[in-house]
N, C-alpha and C. Protein backbone atom coordinates (compact mmCIF):
# COMPACT_ATOMS: atom_id res chain seq x y z
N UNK A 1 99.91 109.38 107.97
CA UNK A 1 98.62 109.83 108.47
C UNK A 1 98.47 111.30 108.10
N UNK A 2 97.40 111.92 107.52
CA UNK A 2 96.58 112.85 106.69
C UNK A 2 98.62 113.62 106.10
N UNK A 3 99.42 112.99 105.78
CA UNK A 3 100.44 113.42 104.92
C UNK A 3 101.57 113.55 105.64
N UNK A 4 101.22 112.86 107.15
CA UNK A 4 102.38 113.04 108.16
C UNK A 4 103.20 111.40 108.36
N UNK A 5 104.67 111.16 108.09
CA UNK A 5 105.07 110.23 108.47
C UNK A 5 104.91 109.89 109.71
N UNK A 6 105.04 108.73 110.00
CA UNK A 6 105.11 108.22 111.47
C UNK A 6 106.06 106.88 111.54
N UNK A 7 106.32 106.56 113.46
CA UNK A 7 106.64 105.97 113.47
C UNK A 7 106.06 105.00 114.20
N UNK A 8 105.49 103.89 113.73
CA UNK A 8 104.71 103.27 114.66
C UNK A 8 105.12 102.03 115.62
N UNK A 9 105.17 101.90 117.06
CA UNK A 9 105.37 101.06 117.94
C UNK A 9 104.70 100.42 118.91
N UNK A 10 104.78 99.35 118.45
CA UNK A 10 103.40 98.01 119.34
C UNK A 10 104.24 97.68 120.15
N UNK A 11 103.74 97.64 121.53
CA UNK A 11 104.52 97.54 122.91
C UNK A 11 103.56 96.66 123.42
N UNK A 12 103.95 95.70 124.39
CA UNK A 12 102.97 94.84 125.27
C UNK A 12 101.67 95.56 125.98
N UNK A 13 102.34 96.82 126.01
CA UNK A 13 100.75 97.53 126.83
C UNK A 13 100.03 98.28 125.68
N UNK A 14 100.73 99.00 124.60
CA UNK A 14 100.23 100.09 124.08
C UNK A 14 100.56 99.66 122.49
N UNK A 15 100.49 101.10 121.87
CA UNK A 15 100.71 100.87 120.54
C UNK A 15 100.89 102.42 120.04
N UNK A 16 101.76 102.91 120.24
CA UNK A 16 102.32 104.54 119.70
C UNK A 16 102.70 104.82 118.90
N UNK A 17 102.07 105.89 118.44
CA UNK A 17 102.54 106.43 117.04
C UNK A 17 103.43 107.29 117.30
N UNK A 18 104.72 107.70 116.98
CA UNK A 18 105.82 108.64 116.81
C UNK A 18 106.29 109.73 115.78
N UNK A 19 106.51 111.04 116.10
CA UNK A 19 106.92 111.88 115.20
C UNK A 19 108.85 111.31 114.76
N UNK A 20 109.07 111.31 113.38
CA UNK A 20 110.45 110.37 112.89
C UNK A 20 111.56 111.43 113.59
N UNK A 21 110.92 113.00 113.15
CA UNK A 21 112.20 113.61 113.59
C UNK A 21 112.38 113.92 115.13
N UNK A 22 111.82 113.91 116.00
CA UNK A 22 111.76 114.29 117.56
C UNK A 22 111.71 113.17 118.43
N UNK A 23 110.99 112.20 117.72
CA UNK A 23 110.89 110.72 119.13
C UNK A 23 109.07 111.37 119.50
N UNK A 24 108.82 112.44 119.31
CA UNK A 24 107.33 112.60 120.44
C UNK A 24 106.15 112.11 119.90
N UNK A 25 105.92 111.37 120.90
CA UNK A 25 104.45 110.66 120.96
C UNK A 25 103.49 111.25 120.30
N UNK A 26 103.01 110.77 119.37
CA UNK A 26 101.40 111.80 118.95
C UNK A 26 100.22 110.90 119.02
N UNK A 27 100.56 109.57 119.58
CA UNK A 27 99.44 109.19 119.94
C UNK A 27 99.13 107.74 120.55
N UNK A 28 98.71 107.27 121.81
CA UNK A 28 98.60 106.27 121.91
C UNK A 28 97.31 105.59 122.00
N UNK A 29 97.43 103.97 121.52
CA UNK A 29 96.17 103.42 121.77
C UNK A 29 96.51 102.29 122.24
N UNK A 30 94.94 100.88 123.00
CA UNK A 30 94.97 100.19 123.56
C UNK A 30 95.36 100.28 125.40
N UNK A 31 95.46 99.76 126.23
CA UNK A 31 96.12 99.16 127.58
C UNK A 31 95.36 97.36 127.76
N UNK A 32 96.76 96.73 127.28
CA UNK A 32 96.24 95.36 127.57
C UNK A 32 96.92 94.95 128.20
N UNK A 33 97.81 95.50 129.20
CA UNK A 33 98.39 94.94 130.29
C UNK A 33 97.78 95.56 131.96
N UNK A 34 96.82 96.19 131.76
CA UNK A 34 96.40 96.83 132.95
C UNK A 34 97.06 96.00 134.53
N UNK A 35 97.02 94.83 134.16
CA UNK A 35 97.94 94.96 135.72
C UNK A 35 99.19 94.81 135.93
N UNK A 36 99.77 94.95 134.52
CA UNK A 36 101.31 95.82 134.50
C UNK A 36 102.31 94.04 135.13
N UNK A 37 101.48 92.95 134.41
CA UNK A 37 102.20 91.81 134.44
C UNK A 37 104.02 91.73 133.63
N UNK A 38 104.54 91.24 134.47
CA UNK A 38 106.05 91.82 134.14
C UNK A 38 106.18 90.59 132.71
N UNK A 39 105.80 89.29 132.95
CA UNK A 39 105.88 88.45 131.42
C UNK A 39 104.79 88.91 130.48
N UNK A 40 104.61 89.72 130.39
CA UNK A 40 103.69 90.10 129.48
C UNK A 40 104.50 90.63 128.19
N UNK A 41 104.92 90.20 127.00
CA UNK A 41 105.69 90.30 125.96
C UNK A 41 104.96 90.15 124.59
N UNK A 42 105.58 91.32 123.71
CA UNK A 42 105.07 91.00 122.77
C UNK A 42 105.76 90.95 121.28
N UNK A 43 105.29 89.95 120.77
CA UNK A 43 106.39 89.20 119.64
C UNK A 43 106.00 89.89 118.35
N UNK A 44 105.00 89.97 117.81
CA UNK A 44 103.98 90.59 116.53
C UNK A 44 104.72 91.91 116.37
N UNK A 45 104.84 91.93 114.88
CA UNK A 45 104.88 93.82 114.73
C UNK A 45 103.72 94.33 113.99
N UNK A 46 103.16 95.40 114.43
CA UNK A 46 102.33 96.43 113.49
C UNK A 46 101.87 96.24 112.34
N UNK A 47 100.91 95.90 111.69
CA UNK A 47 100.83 95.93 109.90
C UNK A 47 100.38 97.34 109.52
N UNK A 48 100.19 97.67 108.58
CA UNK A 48 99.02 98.64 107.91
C UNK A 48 98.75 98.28 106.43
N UNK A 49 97.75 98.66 106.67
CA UNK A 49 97.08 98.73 104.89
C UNK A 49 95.39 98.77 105.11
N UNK A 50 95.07 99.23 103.95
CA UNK A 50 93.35 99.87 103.71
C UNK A 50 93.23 100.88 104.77
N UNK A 51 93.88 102.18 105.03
CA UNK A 51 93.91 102.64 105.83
C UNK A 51 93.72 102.69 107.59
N UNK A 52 94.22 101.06 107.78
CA UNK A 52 93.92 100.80 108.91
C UNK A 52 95.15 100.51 109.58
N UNK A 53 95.61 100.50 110.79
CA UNK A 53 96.55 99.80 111.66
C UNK A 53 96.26 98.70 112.57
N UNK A 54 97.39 97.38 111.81
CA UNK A 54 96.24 95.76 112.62
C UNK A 54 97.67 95.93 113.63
N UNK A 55 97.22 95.41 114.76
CA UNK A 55 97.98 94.94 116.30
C UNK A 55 97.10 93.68 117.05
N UNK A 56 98.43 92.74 117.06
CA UNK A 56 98.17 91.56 117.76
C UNK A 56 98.22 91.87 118.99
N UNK A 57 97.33 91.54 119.99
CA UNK A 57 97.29 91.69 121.57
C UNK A 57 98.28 90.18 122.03
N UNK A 58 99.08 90.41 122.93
CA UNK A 58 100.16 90.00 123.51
C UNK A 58 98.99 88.10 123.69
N UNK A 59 99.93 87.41 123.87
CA UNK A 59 99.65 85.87 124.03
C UNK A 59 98.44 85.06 123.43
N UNK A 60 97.93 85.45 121.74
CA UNK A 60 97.23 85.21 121.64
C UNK A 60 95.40 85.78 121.73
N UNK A 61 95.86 87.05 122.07
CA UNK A 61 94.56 87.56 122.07
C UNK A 61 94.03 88.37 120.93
N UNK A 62 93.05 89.07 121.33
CA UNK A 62 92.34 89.66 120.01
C UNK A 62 93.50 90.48 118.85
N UNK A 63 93.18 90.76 117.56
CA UNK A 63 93.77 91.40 116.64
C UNK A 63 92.52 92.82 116.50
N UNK A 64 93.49 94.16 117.05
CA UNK A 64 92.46 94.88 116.61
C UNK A 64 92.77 95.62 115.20
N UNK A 65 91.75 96.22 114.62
CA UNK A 65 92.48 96.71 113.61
C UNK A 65 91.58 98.38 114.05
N UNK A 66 92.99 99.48 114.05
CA UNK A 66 92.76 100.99 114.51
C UNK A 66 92.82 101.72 113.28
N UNK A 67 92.03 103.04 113.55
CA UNK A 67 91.72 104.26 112.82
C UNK A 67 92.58 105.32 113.37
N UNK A 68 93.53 105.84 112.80
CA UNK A 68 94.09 106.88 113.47
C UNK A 68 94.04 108.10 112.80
N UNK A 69 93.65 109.35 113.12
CA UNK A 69 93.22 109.99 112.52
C UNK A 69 93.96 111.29 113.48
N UNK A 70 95.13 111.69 113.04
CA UNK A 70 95.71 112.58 113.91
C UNK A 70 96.15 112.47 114.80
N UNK A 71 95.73 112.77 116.03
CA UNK A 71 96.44 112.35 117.49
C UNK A 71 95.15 110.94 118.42
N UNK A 72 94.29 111.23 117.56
CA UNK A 72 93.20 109.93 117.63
C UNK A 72 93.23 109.07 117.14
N UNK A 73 92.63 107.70 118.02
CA UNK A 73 92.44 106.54 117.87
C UNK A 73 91.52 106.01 117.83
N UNK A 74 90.91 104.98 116.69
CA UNK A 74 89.20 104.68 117.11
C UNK A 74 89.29 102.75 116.48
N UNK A 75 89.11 102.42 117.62
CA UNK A 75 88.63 100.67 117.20
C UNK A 75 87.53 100.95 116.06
N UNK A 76 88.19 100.09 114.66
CA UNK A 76 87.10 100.07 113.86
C UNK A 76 86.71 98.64 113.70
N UNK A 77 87.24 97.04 113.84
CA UNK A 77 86.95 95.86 114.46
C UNK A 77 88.05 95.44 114.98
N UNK A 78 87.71 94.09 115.86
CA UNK A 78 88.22 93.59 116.31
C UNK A 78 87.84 91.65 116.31
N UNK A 79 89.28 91.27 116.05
CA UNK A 79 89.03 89.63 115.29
C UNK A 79 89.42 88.86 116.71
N UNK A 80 88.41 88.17 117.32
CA UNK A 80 88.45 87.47 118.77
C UNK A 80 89.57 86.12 119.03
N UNK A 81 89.42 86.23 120.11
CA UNK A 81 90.72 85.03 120.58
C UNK A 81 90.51 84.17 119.43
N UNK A 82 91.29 82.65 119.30
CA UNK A 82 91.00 81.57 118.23
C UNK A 82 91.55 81.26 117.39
N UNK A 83 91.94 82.13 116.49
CA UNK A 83 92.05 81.77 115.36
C UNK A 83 93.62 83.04 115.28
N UNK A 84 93.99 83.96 116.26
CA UNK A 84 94.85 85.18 116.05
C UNK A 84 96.11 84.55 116.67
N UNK A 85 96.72 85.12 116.39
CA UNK A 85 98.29 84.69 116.41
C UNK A 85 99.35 85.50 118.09
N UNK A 86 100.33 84.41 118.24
CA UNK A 86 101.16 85.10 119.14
C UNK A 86 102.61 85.18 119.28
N UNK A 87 102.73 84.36 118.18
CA UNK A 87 104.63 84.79 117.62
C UNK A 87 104.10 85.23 116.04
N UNK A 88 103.51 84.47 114.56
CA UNK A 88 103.69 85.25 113.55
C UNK A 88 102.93 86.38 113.34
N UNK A 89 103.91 87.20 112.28
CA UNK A 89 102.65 88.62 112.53
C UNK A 89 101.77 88.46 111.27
N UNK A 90 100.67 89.50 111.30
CA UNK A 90 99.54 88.78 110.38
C UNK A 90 100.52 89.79 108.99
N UNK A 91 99.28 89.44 107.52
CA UNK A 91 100.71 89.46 106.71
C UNK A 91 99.24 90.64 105.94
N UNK A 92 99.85 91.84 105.52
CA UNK A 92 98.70 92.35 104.56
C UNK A 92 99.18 92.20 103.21
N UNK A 93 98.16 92.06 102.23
CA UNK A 93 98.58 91.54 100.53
C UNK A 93 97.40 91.39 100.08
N UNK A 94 97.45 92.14 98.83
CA UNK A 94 96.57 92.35 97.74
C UNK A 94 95.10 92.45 98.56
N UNK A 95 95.21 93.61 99.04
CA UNK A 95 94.06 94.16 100.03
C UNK A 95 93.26 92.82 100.67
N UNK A 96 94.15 91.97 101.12
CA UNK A 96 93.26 90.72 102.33
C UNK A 96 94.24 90.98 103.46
N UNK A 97 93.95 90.41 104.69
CA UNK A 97 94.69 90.04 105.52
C UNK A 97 94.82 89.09 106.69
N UNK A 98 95.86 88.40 106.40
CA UNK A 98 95.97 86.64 106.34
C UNK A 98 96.73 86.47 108.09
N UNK A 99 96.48 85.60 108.54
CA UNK A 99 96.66 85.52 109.90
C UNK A 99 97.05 84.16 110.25
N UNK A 100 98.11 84.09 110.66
CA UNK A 100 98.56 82.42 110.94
C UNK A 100 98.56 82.37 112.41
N UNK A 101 97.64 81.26 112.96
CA UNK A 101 97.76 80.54 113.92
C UNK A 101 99.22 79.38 114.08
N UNK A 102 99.99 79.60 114.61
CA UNK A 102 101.18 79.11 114.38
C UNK A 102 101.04 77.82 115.22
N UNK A 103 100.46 77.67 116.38
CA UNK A 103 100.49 76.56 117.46
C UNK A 103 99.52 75.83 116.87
N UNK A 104 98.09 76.45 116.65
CA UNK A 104 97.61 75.77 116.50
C UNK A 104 96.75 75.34 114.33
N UNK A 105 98.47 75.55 114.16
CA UNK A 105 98.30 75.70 112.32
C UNK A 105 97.06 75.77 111.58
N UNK A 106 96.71 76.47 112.07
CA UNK A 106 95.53 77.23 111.62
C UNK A 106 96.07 78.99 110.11
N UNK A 107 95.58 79.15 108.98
CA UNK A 107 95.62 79.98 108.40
C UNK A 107 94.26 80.66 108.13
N UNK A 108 94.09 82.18 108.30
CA UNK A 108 92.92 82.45 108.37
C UNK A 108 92.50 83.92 107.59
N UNK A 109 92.05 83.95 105.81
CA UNK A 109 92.09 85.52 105.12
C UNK A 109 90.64 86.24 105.77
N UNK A 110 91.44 87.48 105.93
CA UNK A 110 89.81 88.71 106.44
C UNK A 110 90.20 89.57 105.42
N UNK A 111 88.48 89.97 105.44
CA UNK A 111 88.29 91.12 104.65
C UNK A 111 88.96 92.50 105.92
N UNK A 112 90.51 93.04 105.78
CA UNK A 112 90.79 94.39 105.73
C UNK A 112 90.30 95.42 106.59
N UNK A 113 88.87 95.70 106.01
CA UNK A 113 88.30 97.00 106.19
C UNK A 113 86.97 96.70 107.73
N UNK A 114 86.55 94.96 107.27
CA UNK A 114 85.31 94.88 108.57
C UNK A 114 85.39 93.99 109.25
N UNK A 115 86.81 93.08 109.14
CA UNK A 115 87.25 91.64 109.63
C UNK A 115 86.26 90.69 109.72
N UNK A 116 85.65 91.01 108.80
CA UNK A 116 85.12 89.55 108.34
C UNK A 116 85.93 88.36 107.63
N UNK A 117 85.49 87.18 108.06
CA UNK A 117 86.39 86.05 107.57
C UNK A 117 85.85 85.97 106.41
N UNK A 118 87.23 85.61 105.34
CA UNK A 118 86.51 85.16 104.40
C UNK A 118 86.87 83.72 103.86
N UNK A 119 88.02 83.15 104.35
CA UNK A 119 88.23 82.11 104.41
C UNK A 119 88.74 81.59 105.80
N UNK A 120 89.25 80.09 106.21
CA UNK A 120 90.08 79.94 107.07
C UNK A 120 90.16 78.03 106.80
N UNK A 121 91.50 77.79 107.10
CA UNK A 121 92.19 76.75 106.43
C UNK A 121 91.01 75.67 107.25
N UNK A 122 90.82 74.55 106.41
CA UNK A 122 89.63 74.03 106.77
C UNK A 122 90.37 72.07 107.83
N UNK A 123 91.27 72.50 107.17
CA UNK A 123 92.18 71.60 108.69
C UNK A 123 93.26 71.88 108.94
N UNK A 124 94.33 71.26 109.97
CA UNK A 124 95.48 71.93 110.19
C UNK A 124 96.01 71.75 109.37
N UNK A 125 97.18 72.69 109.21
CA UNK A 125 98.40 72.76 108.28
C UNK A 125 99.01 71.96 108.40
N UNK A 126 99.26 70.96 107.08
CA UNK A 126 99.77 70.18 107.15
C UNK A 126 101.94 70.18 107.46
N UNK A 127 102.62 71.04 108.49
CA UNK A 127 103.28 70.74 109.35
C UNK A 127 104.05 70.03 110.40
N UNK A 128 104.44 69.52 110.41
CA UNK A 128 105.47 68.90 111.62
C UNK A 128 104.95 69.12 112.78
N UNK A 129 105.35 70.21 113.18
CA UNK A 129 105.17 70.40 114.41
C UNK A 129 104.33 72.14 114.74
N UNK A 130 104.79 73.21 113.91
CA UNK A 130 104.24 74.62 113.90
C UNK A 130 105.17 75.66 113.73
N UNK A 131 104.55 76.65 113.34
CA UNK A 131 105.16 77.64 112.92
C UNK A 131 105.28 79.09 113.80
N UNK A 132 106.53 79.82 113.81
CA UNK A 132 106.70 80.63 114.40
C UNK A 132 107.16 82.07 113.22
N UNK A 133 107.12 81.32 112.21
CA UNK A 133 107.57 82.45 111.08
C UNK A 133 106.78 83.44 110.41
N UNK A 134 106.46 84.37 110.45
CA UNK A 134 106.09 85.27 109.81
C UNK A 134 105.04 85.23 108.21
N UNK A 135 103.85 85.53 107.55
CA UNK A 135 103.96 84.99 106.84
C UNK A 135 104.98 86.02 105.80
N UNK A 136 105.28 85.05 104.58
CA UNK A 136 105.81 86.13 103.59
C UNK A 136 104.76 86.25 101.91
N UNK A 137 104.90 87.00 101.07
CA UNK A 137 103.69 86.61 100.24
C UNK A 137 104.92 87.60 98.67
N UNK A 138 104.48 86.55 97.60
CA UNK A 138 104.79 87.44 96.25
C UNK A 138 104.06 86.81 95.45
N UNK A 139 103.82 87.33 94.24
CA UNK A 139 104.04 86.60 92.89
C UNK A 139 102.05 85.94 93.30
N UNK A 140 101.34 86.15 94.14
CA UNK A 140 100.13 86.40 94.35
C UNK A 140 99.96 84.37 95.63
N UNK A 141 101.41 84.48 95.59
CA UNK A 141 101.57 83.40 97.03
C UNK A 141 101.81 83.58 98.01
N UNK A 142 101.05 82.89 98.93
CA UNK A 142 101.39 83.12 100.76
C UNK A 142 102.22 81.99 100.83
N UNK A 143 104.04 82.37 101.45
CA UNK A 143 104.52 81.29 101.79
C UNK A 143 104.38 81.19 103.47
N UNK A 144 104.46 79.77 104.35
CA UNK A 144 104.43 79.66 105.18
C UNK A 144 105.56 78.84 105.27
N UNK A 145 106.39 79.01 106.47
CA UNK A 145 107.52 77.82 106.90
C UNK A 145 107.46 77.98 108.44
N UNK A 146 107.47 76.33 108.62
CA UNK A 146 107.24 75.43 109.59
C UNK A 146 108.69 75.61 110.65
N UNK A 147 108.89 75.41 111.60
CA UNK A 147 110.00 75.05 112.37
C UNK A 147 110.92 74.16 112.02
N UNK A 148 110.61 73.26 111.35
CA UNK A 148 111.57 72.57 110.78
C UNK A 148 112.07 72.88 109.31
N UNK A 149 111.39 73.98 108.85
CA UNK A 149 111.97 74.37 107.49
C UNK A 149 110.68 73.79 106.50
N UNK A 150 109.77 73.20 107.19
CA UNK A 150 108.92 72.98 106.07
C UNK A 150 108.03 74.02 105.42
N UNK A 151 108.11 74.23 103.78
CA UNK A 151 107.50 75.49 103.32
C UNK A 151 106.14 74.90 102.84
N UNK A 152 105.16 75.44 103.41
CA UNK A 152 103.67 76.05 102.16
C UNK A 152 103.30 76.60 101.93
N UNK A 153 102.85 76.70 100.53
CA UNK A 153 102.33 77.81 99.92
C UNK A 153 101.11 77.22 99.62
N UNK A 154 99.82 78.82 99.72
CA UNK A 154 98.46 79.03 99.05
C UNK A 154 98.60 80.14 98.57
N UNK A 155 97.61 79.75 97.71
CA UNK A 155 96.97 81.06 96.63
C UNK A 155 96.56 82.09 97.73
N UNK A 156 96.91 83.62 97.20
CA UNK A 156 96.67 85.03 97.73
C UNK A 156 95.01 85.38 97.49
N UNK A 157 93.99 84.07 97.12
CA UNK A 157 92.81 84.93 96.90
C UNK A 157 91.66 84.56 97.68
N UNK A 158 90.60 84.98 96.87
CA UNK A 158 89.21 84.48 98.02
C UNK A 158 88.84 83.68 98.21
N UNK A 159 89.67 82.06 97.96
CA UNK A 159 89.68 80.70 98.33
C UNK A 159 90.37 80.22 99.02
N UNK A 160 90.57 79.30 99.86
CA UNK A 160 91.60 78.84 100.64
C UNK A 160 92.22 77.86 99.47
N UNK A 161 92.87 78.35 99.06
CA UNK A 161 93.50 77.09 97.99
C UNK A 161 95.26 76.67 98.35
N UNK A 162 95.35 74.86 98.53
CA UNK A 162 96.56 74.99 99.34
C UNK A 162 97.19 74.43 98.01
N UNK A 163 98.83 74.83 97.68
CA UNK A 163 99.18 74.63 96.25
C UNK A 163 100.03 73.48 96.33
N UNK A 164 101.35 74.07 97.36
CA UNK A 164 102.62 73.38 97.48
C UNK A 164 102.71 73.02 98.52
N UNK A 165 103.12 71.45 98.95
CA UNK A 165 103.41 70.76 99.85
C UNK A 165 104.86 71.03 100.20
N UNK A 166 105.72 71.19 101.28
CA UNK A 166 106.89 70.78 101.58
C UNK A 166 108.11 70.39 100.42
N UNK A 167 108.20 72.16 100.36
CA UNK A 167 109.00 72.28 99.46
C UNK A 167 110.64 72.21 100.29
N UNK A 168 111.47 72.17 99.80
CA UNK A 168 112.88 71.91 100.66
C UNK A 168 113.69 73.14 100.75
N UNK A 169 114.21 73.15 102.09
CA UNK A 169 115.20 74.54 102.23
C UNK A 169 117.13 74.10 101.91
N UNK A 170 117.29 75.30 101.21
CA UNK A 170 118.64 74.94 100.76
C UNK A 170 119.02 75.23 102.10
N UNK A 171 120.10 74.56 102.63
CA UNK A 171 121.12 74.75 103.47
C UNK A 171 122.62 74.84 103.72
């Protein structure tokens, strides 16, 4: 941020930015635990990219994506219950950013900068049972794997295009 490293930490209530060499706070945003519920946990880590910072709200709730601009914080959108995730974290690549509904195998690309959808998987993922994994992405593919090890892959672009069925994990 404007040439300053940071360290950034998404906590069930908050989401703080850290100086690397001291530990001190330079900035916090969000309170989505306001009544300081003790199961309130949160699984997601932090993304960034297009100069934004995306954070999953704890059990499924909104994904906001923040402006931080020094010791400030400014909601620039926010992507509503539905379709946002509460164990995988959303994945940024080749300026989209892709969001897996894991329970309810749902995959879903936004435009980045105004979270607008621009695609979202048009039935469930074809899965076992659901996914708790992370996505991962190269070579211009989103891989997804299932709980049981089942892998799929789609194309990284402005189509929902699904490629590979249940590919097999070495073991």
């Amino acid at each position: 941020v404007d040439g300053r490293t940071e360290i950034v930490i998404l906590g069930a209530d908050y989401i703080t930015g850290h100086d690397p060499a001291t530990g001190d706070e330079l900035w916090r945003y969000g309170s989505w635990n306001p009544k300081k519920v003790a199961s309130w946990r949160m699984v997601t880590s932090p993304v960034v990219g297009a100069g934004l910072l995306y954070a999953s709200c704890p059990k499924n709730g909104p994904i906001h994506a923040v402006a931080v601009n020094g010791s400030e914080t400014k909601l620039a959108w926010e992507m509503p219950r539905g379709k946002t995730t509460d164990v995988p974290t959303p994945l940024f690549y080749r300026d989209r950013l892709f969001v897996l509904n894991g329970k309810k195998k749902t995959l879903t690309c936004l435009d980045p900068n105004t979270g607008k959808e621009i695609w979202t998987s048009s039935e469930r993922l074809p899965i076992q049972r659901y996914s708790r994994c992370s996505l991962t992405a190269g070579d211009g593919k989103i891989y997804c794997i299932g709980v049981d090890g089942e892998t799929l892959v789609f194309d990284a672009g402005d189509e929902y295009i699904f490629t590979v069925t249940n590919l097999s994990l070495i073991t």
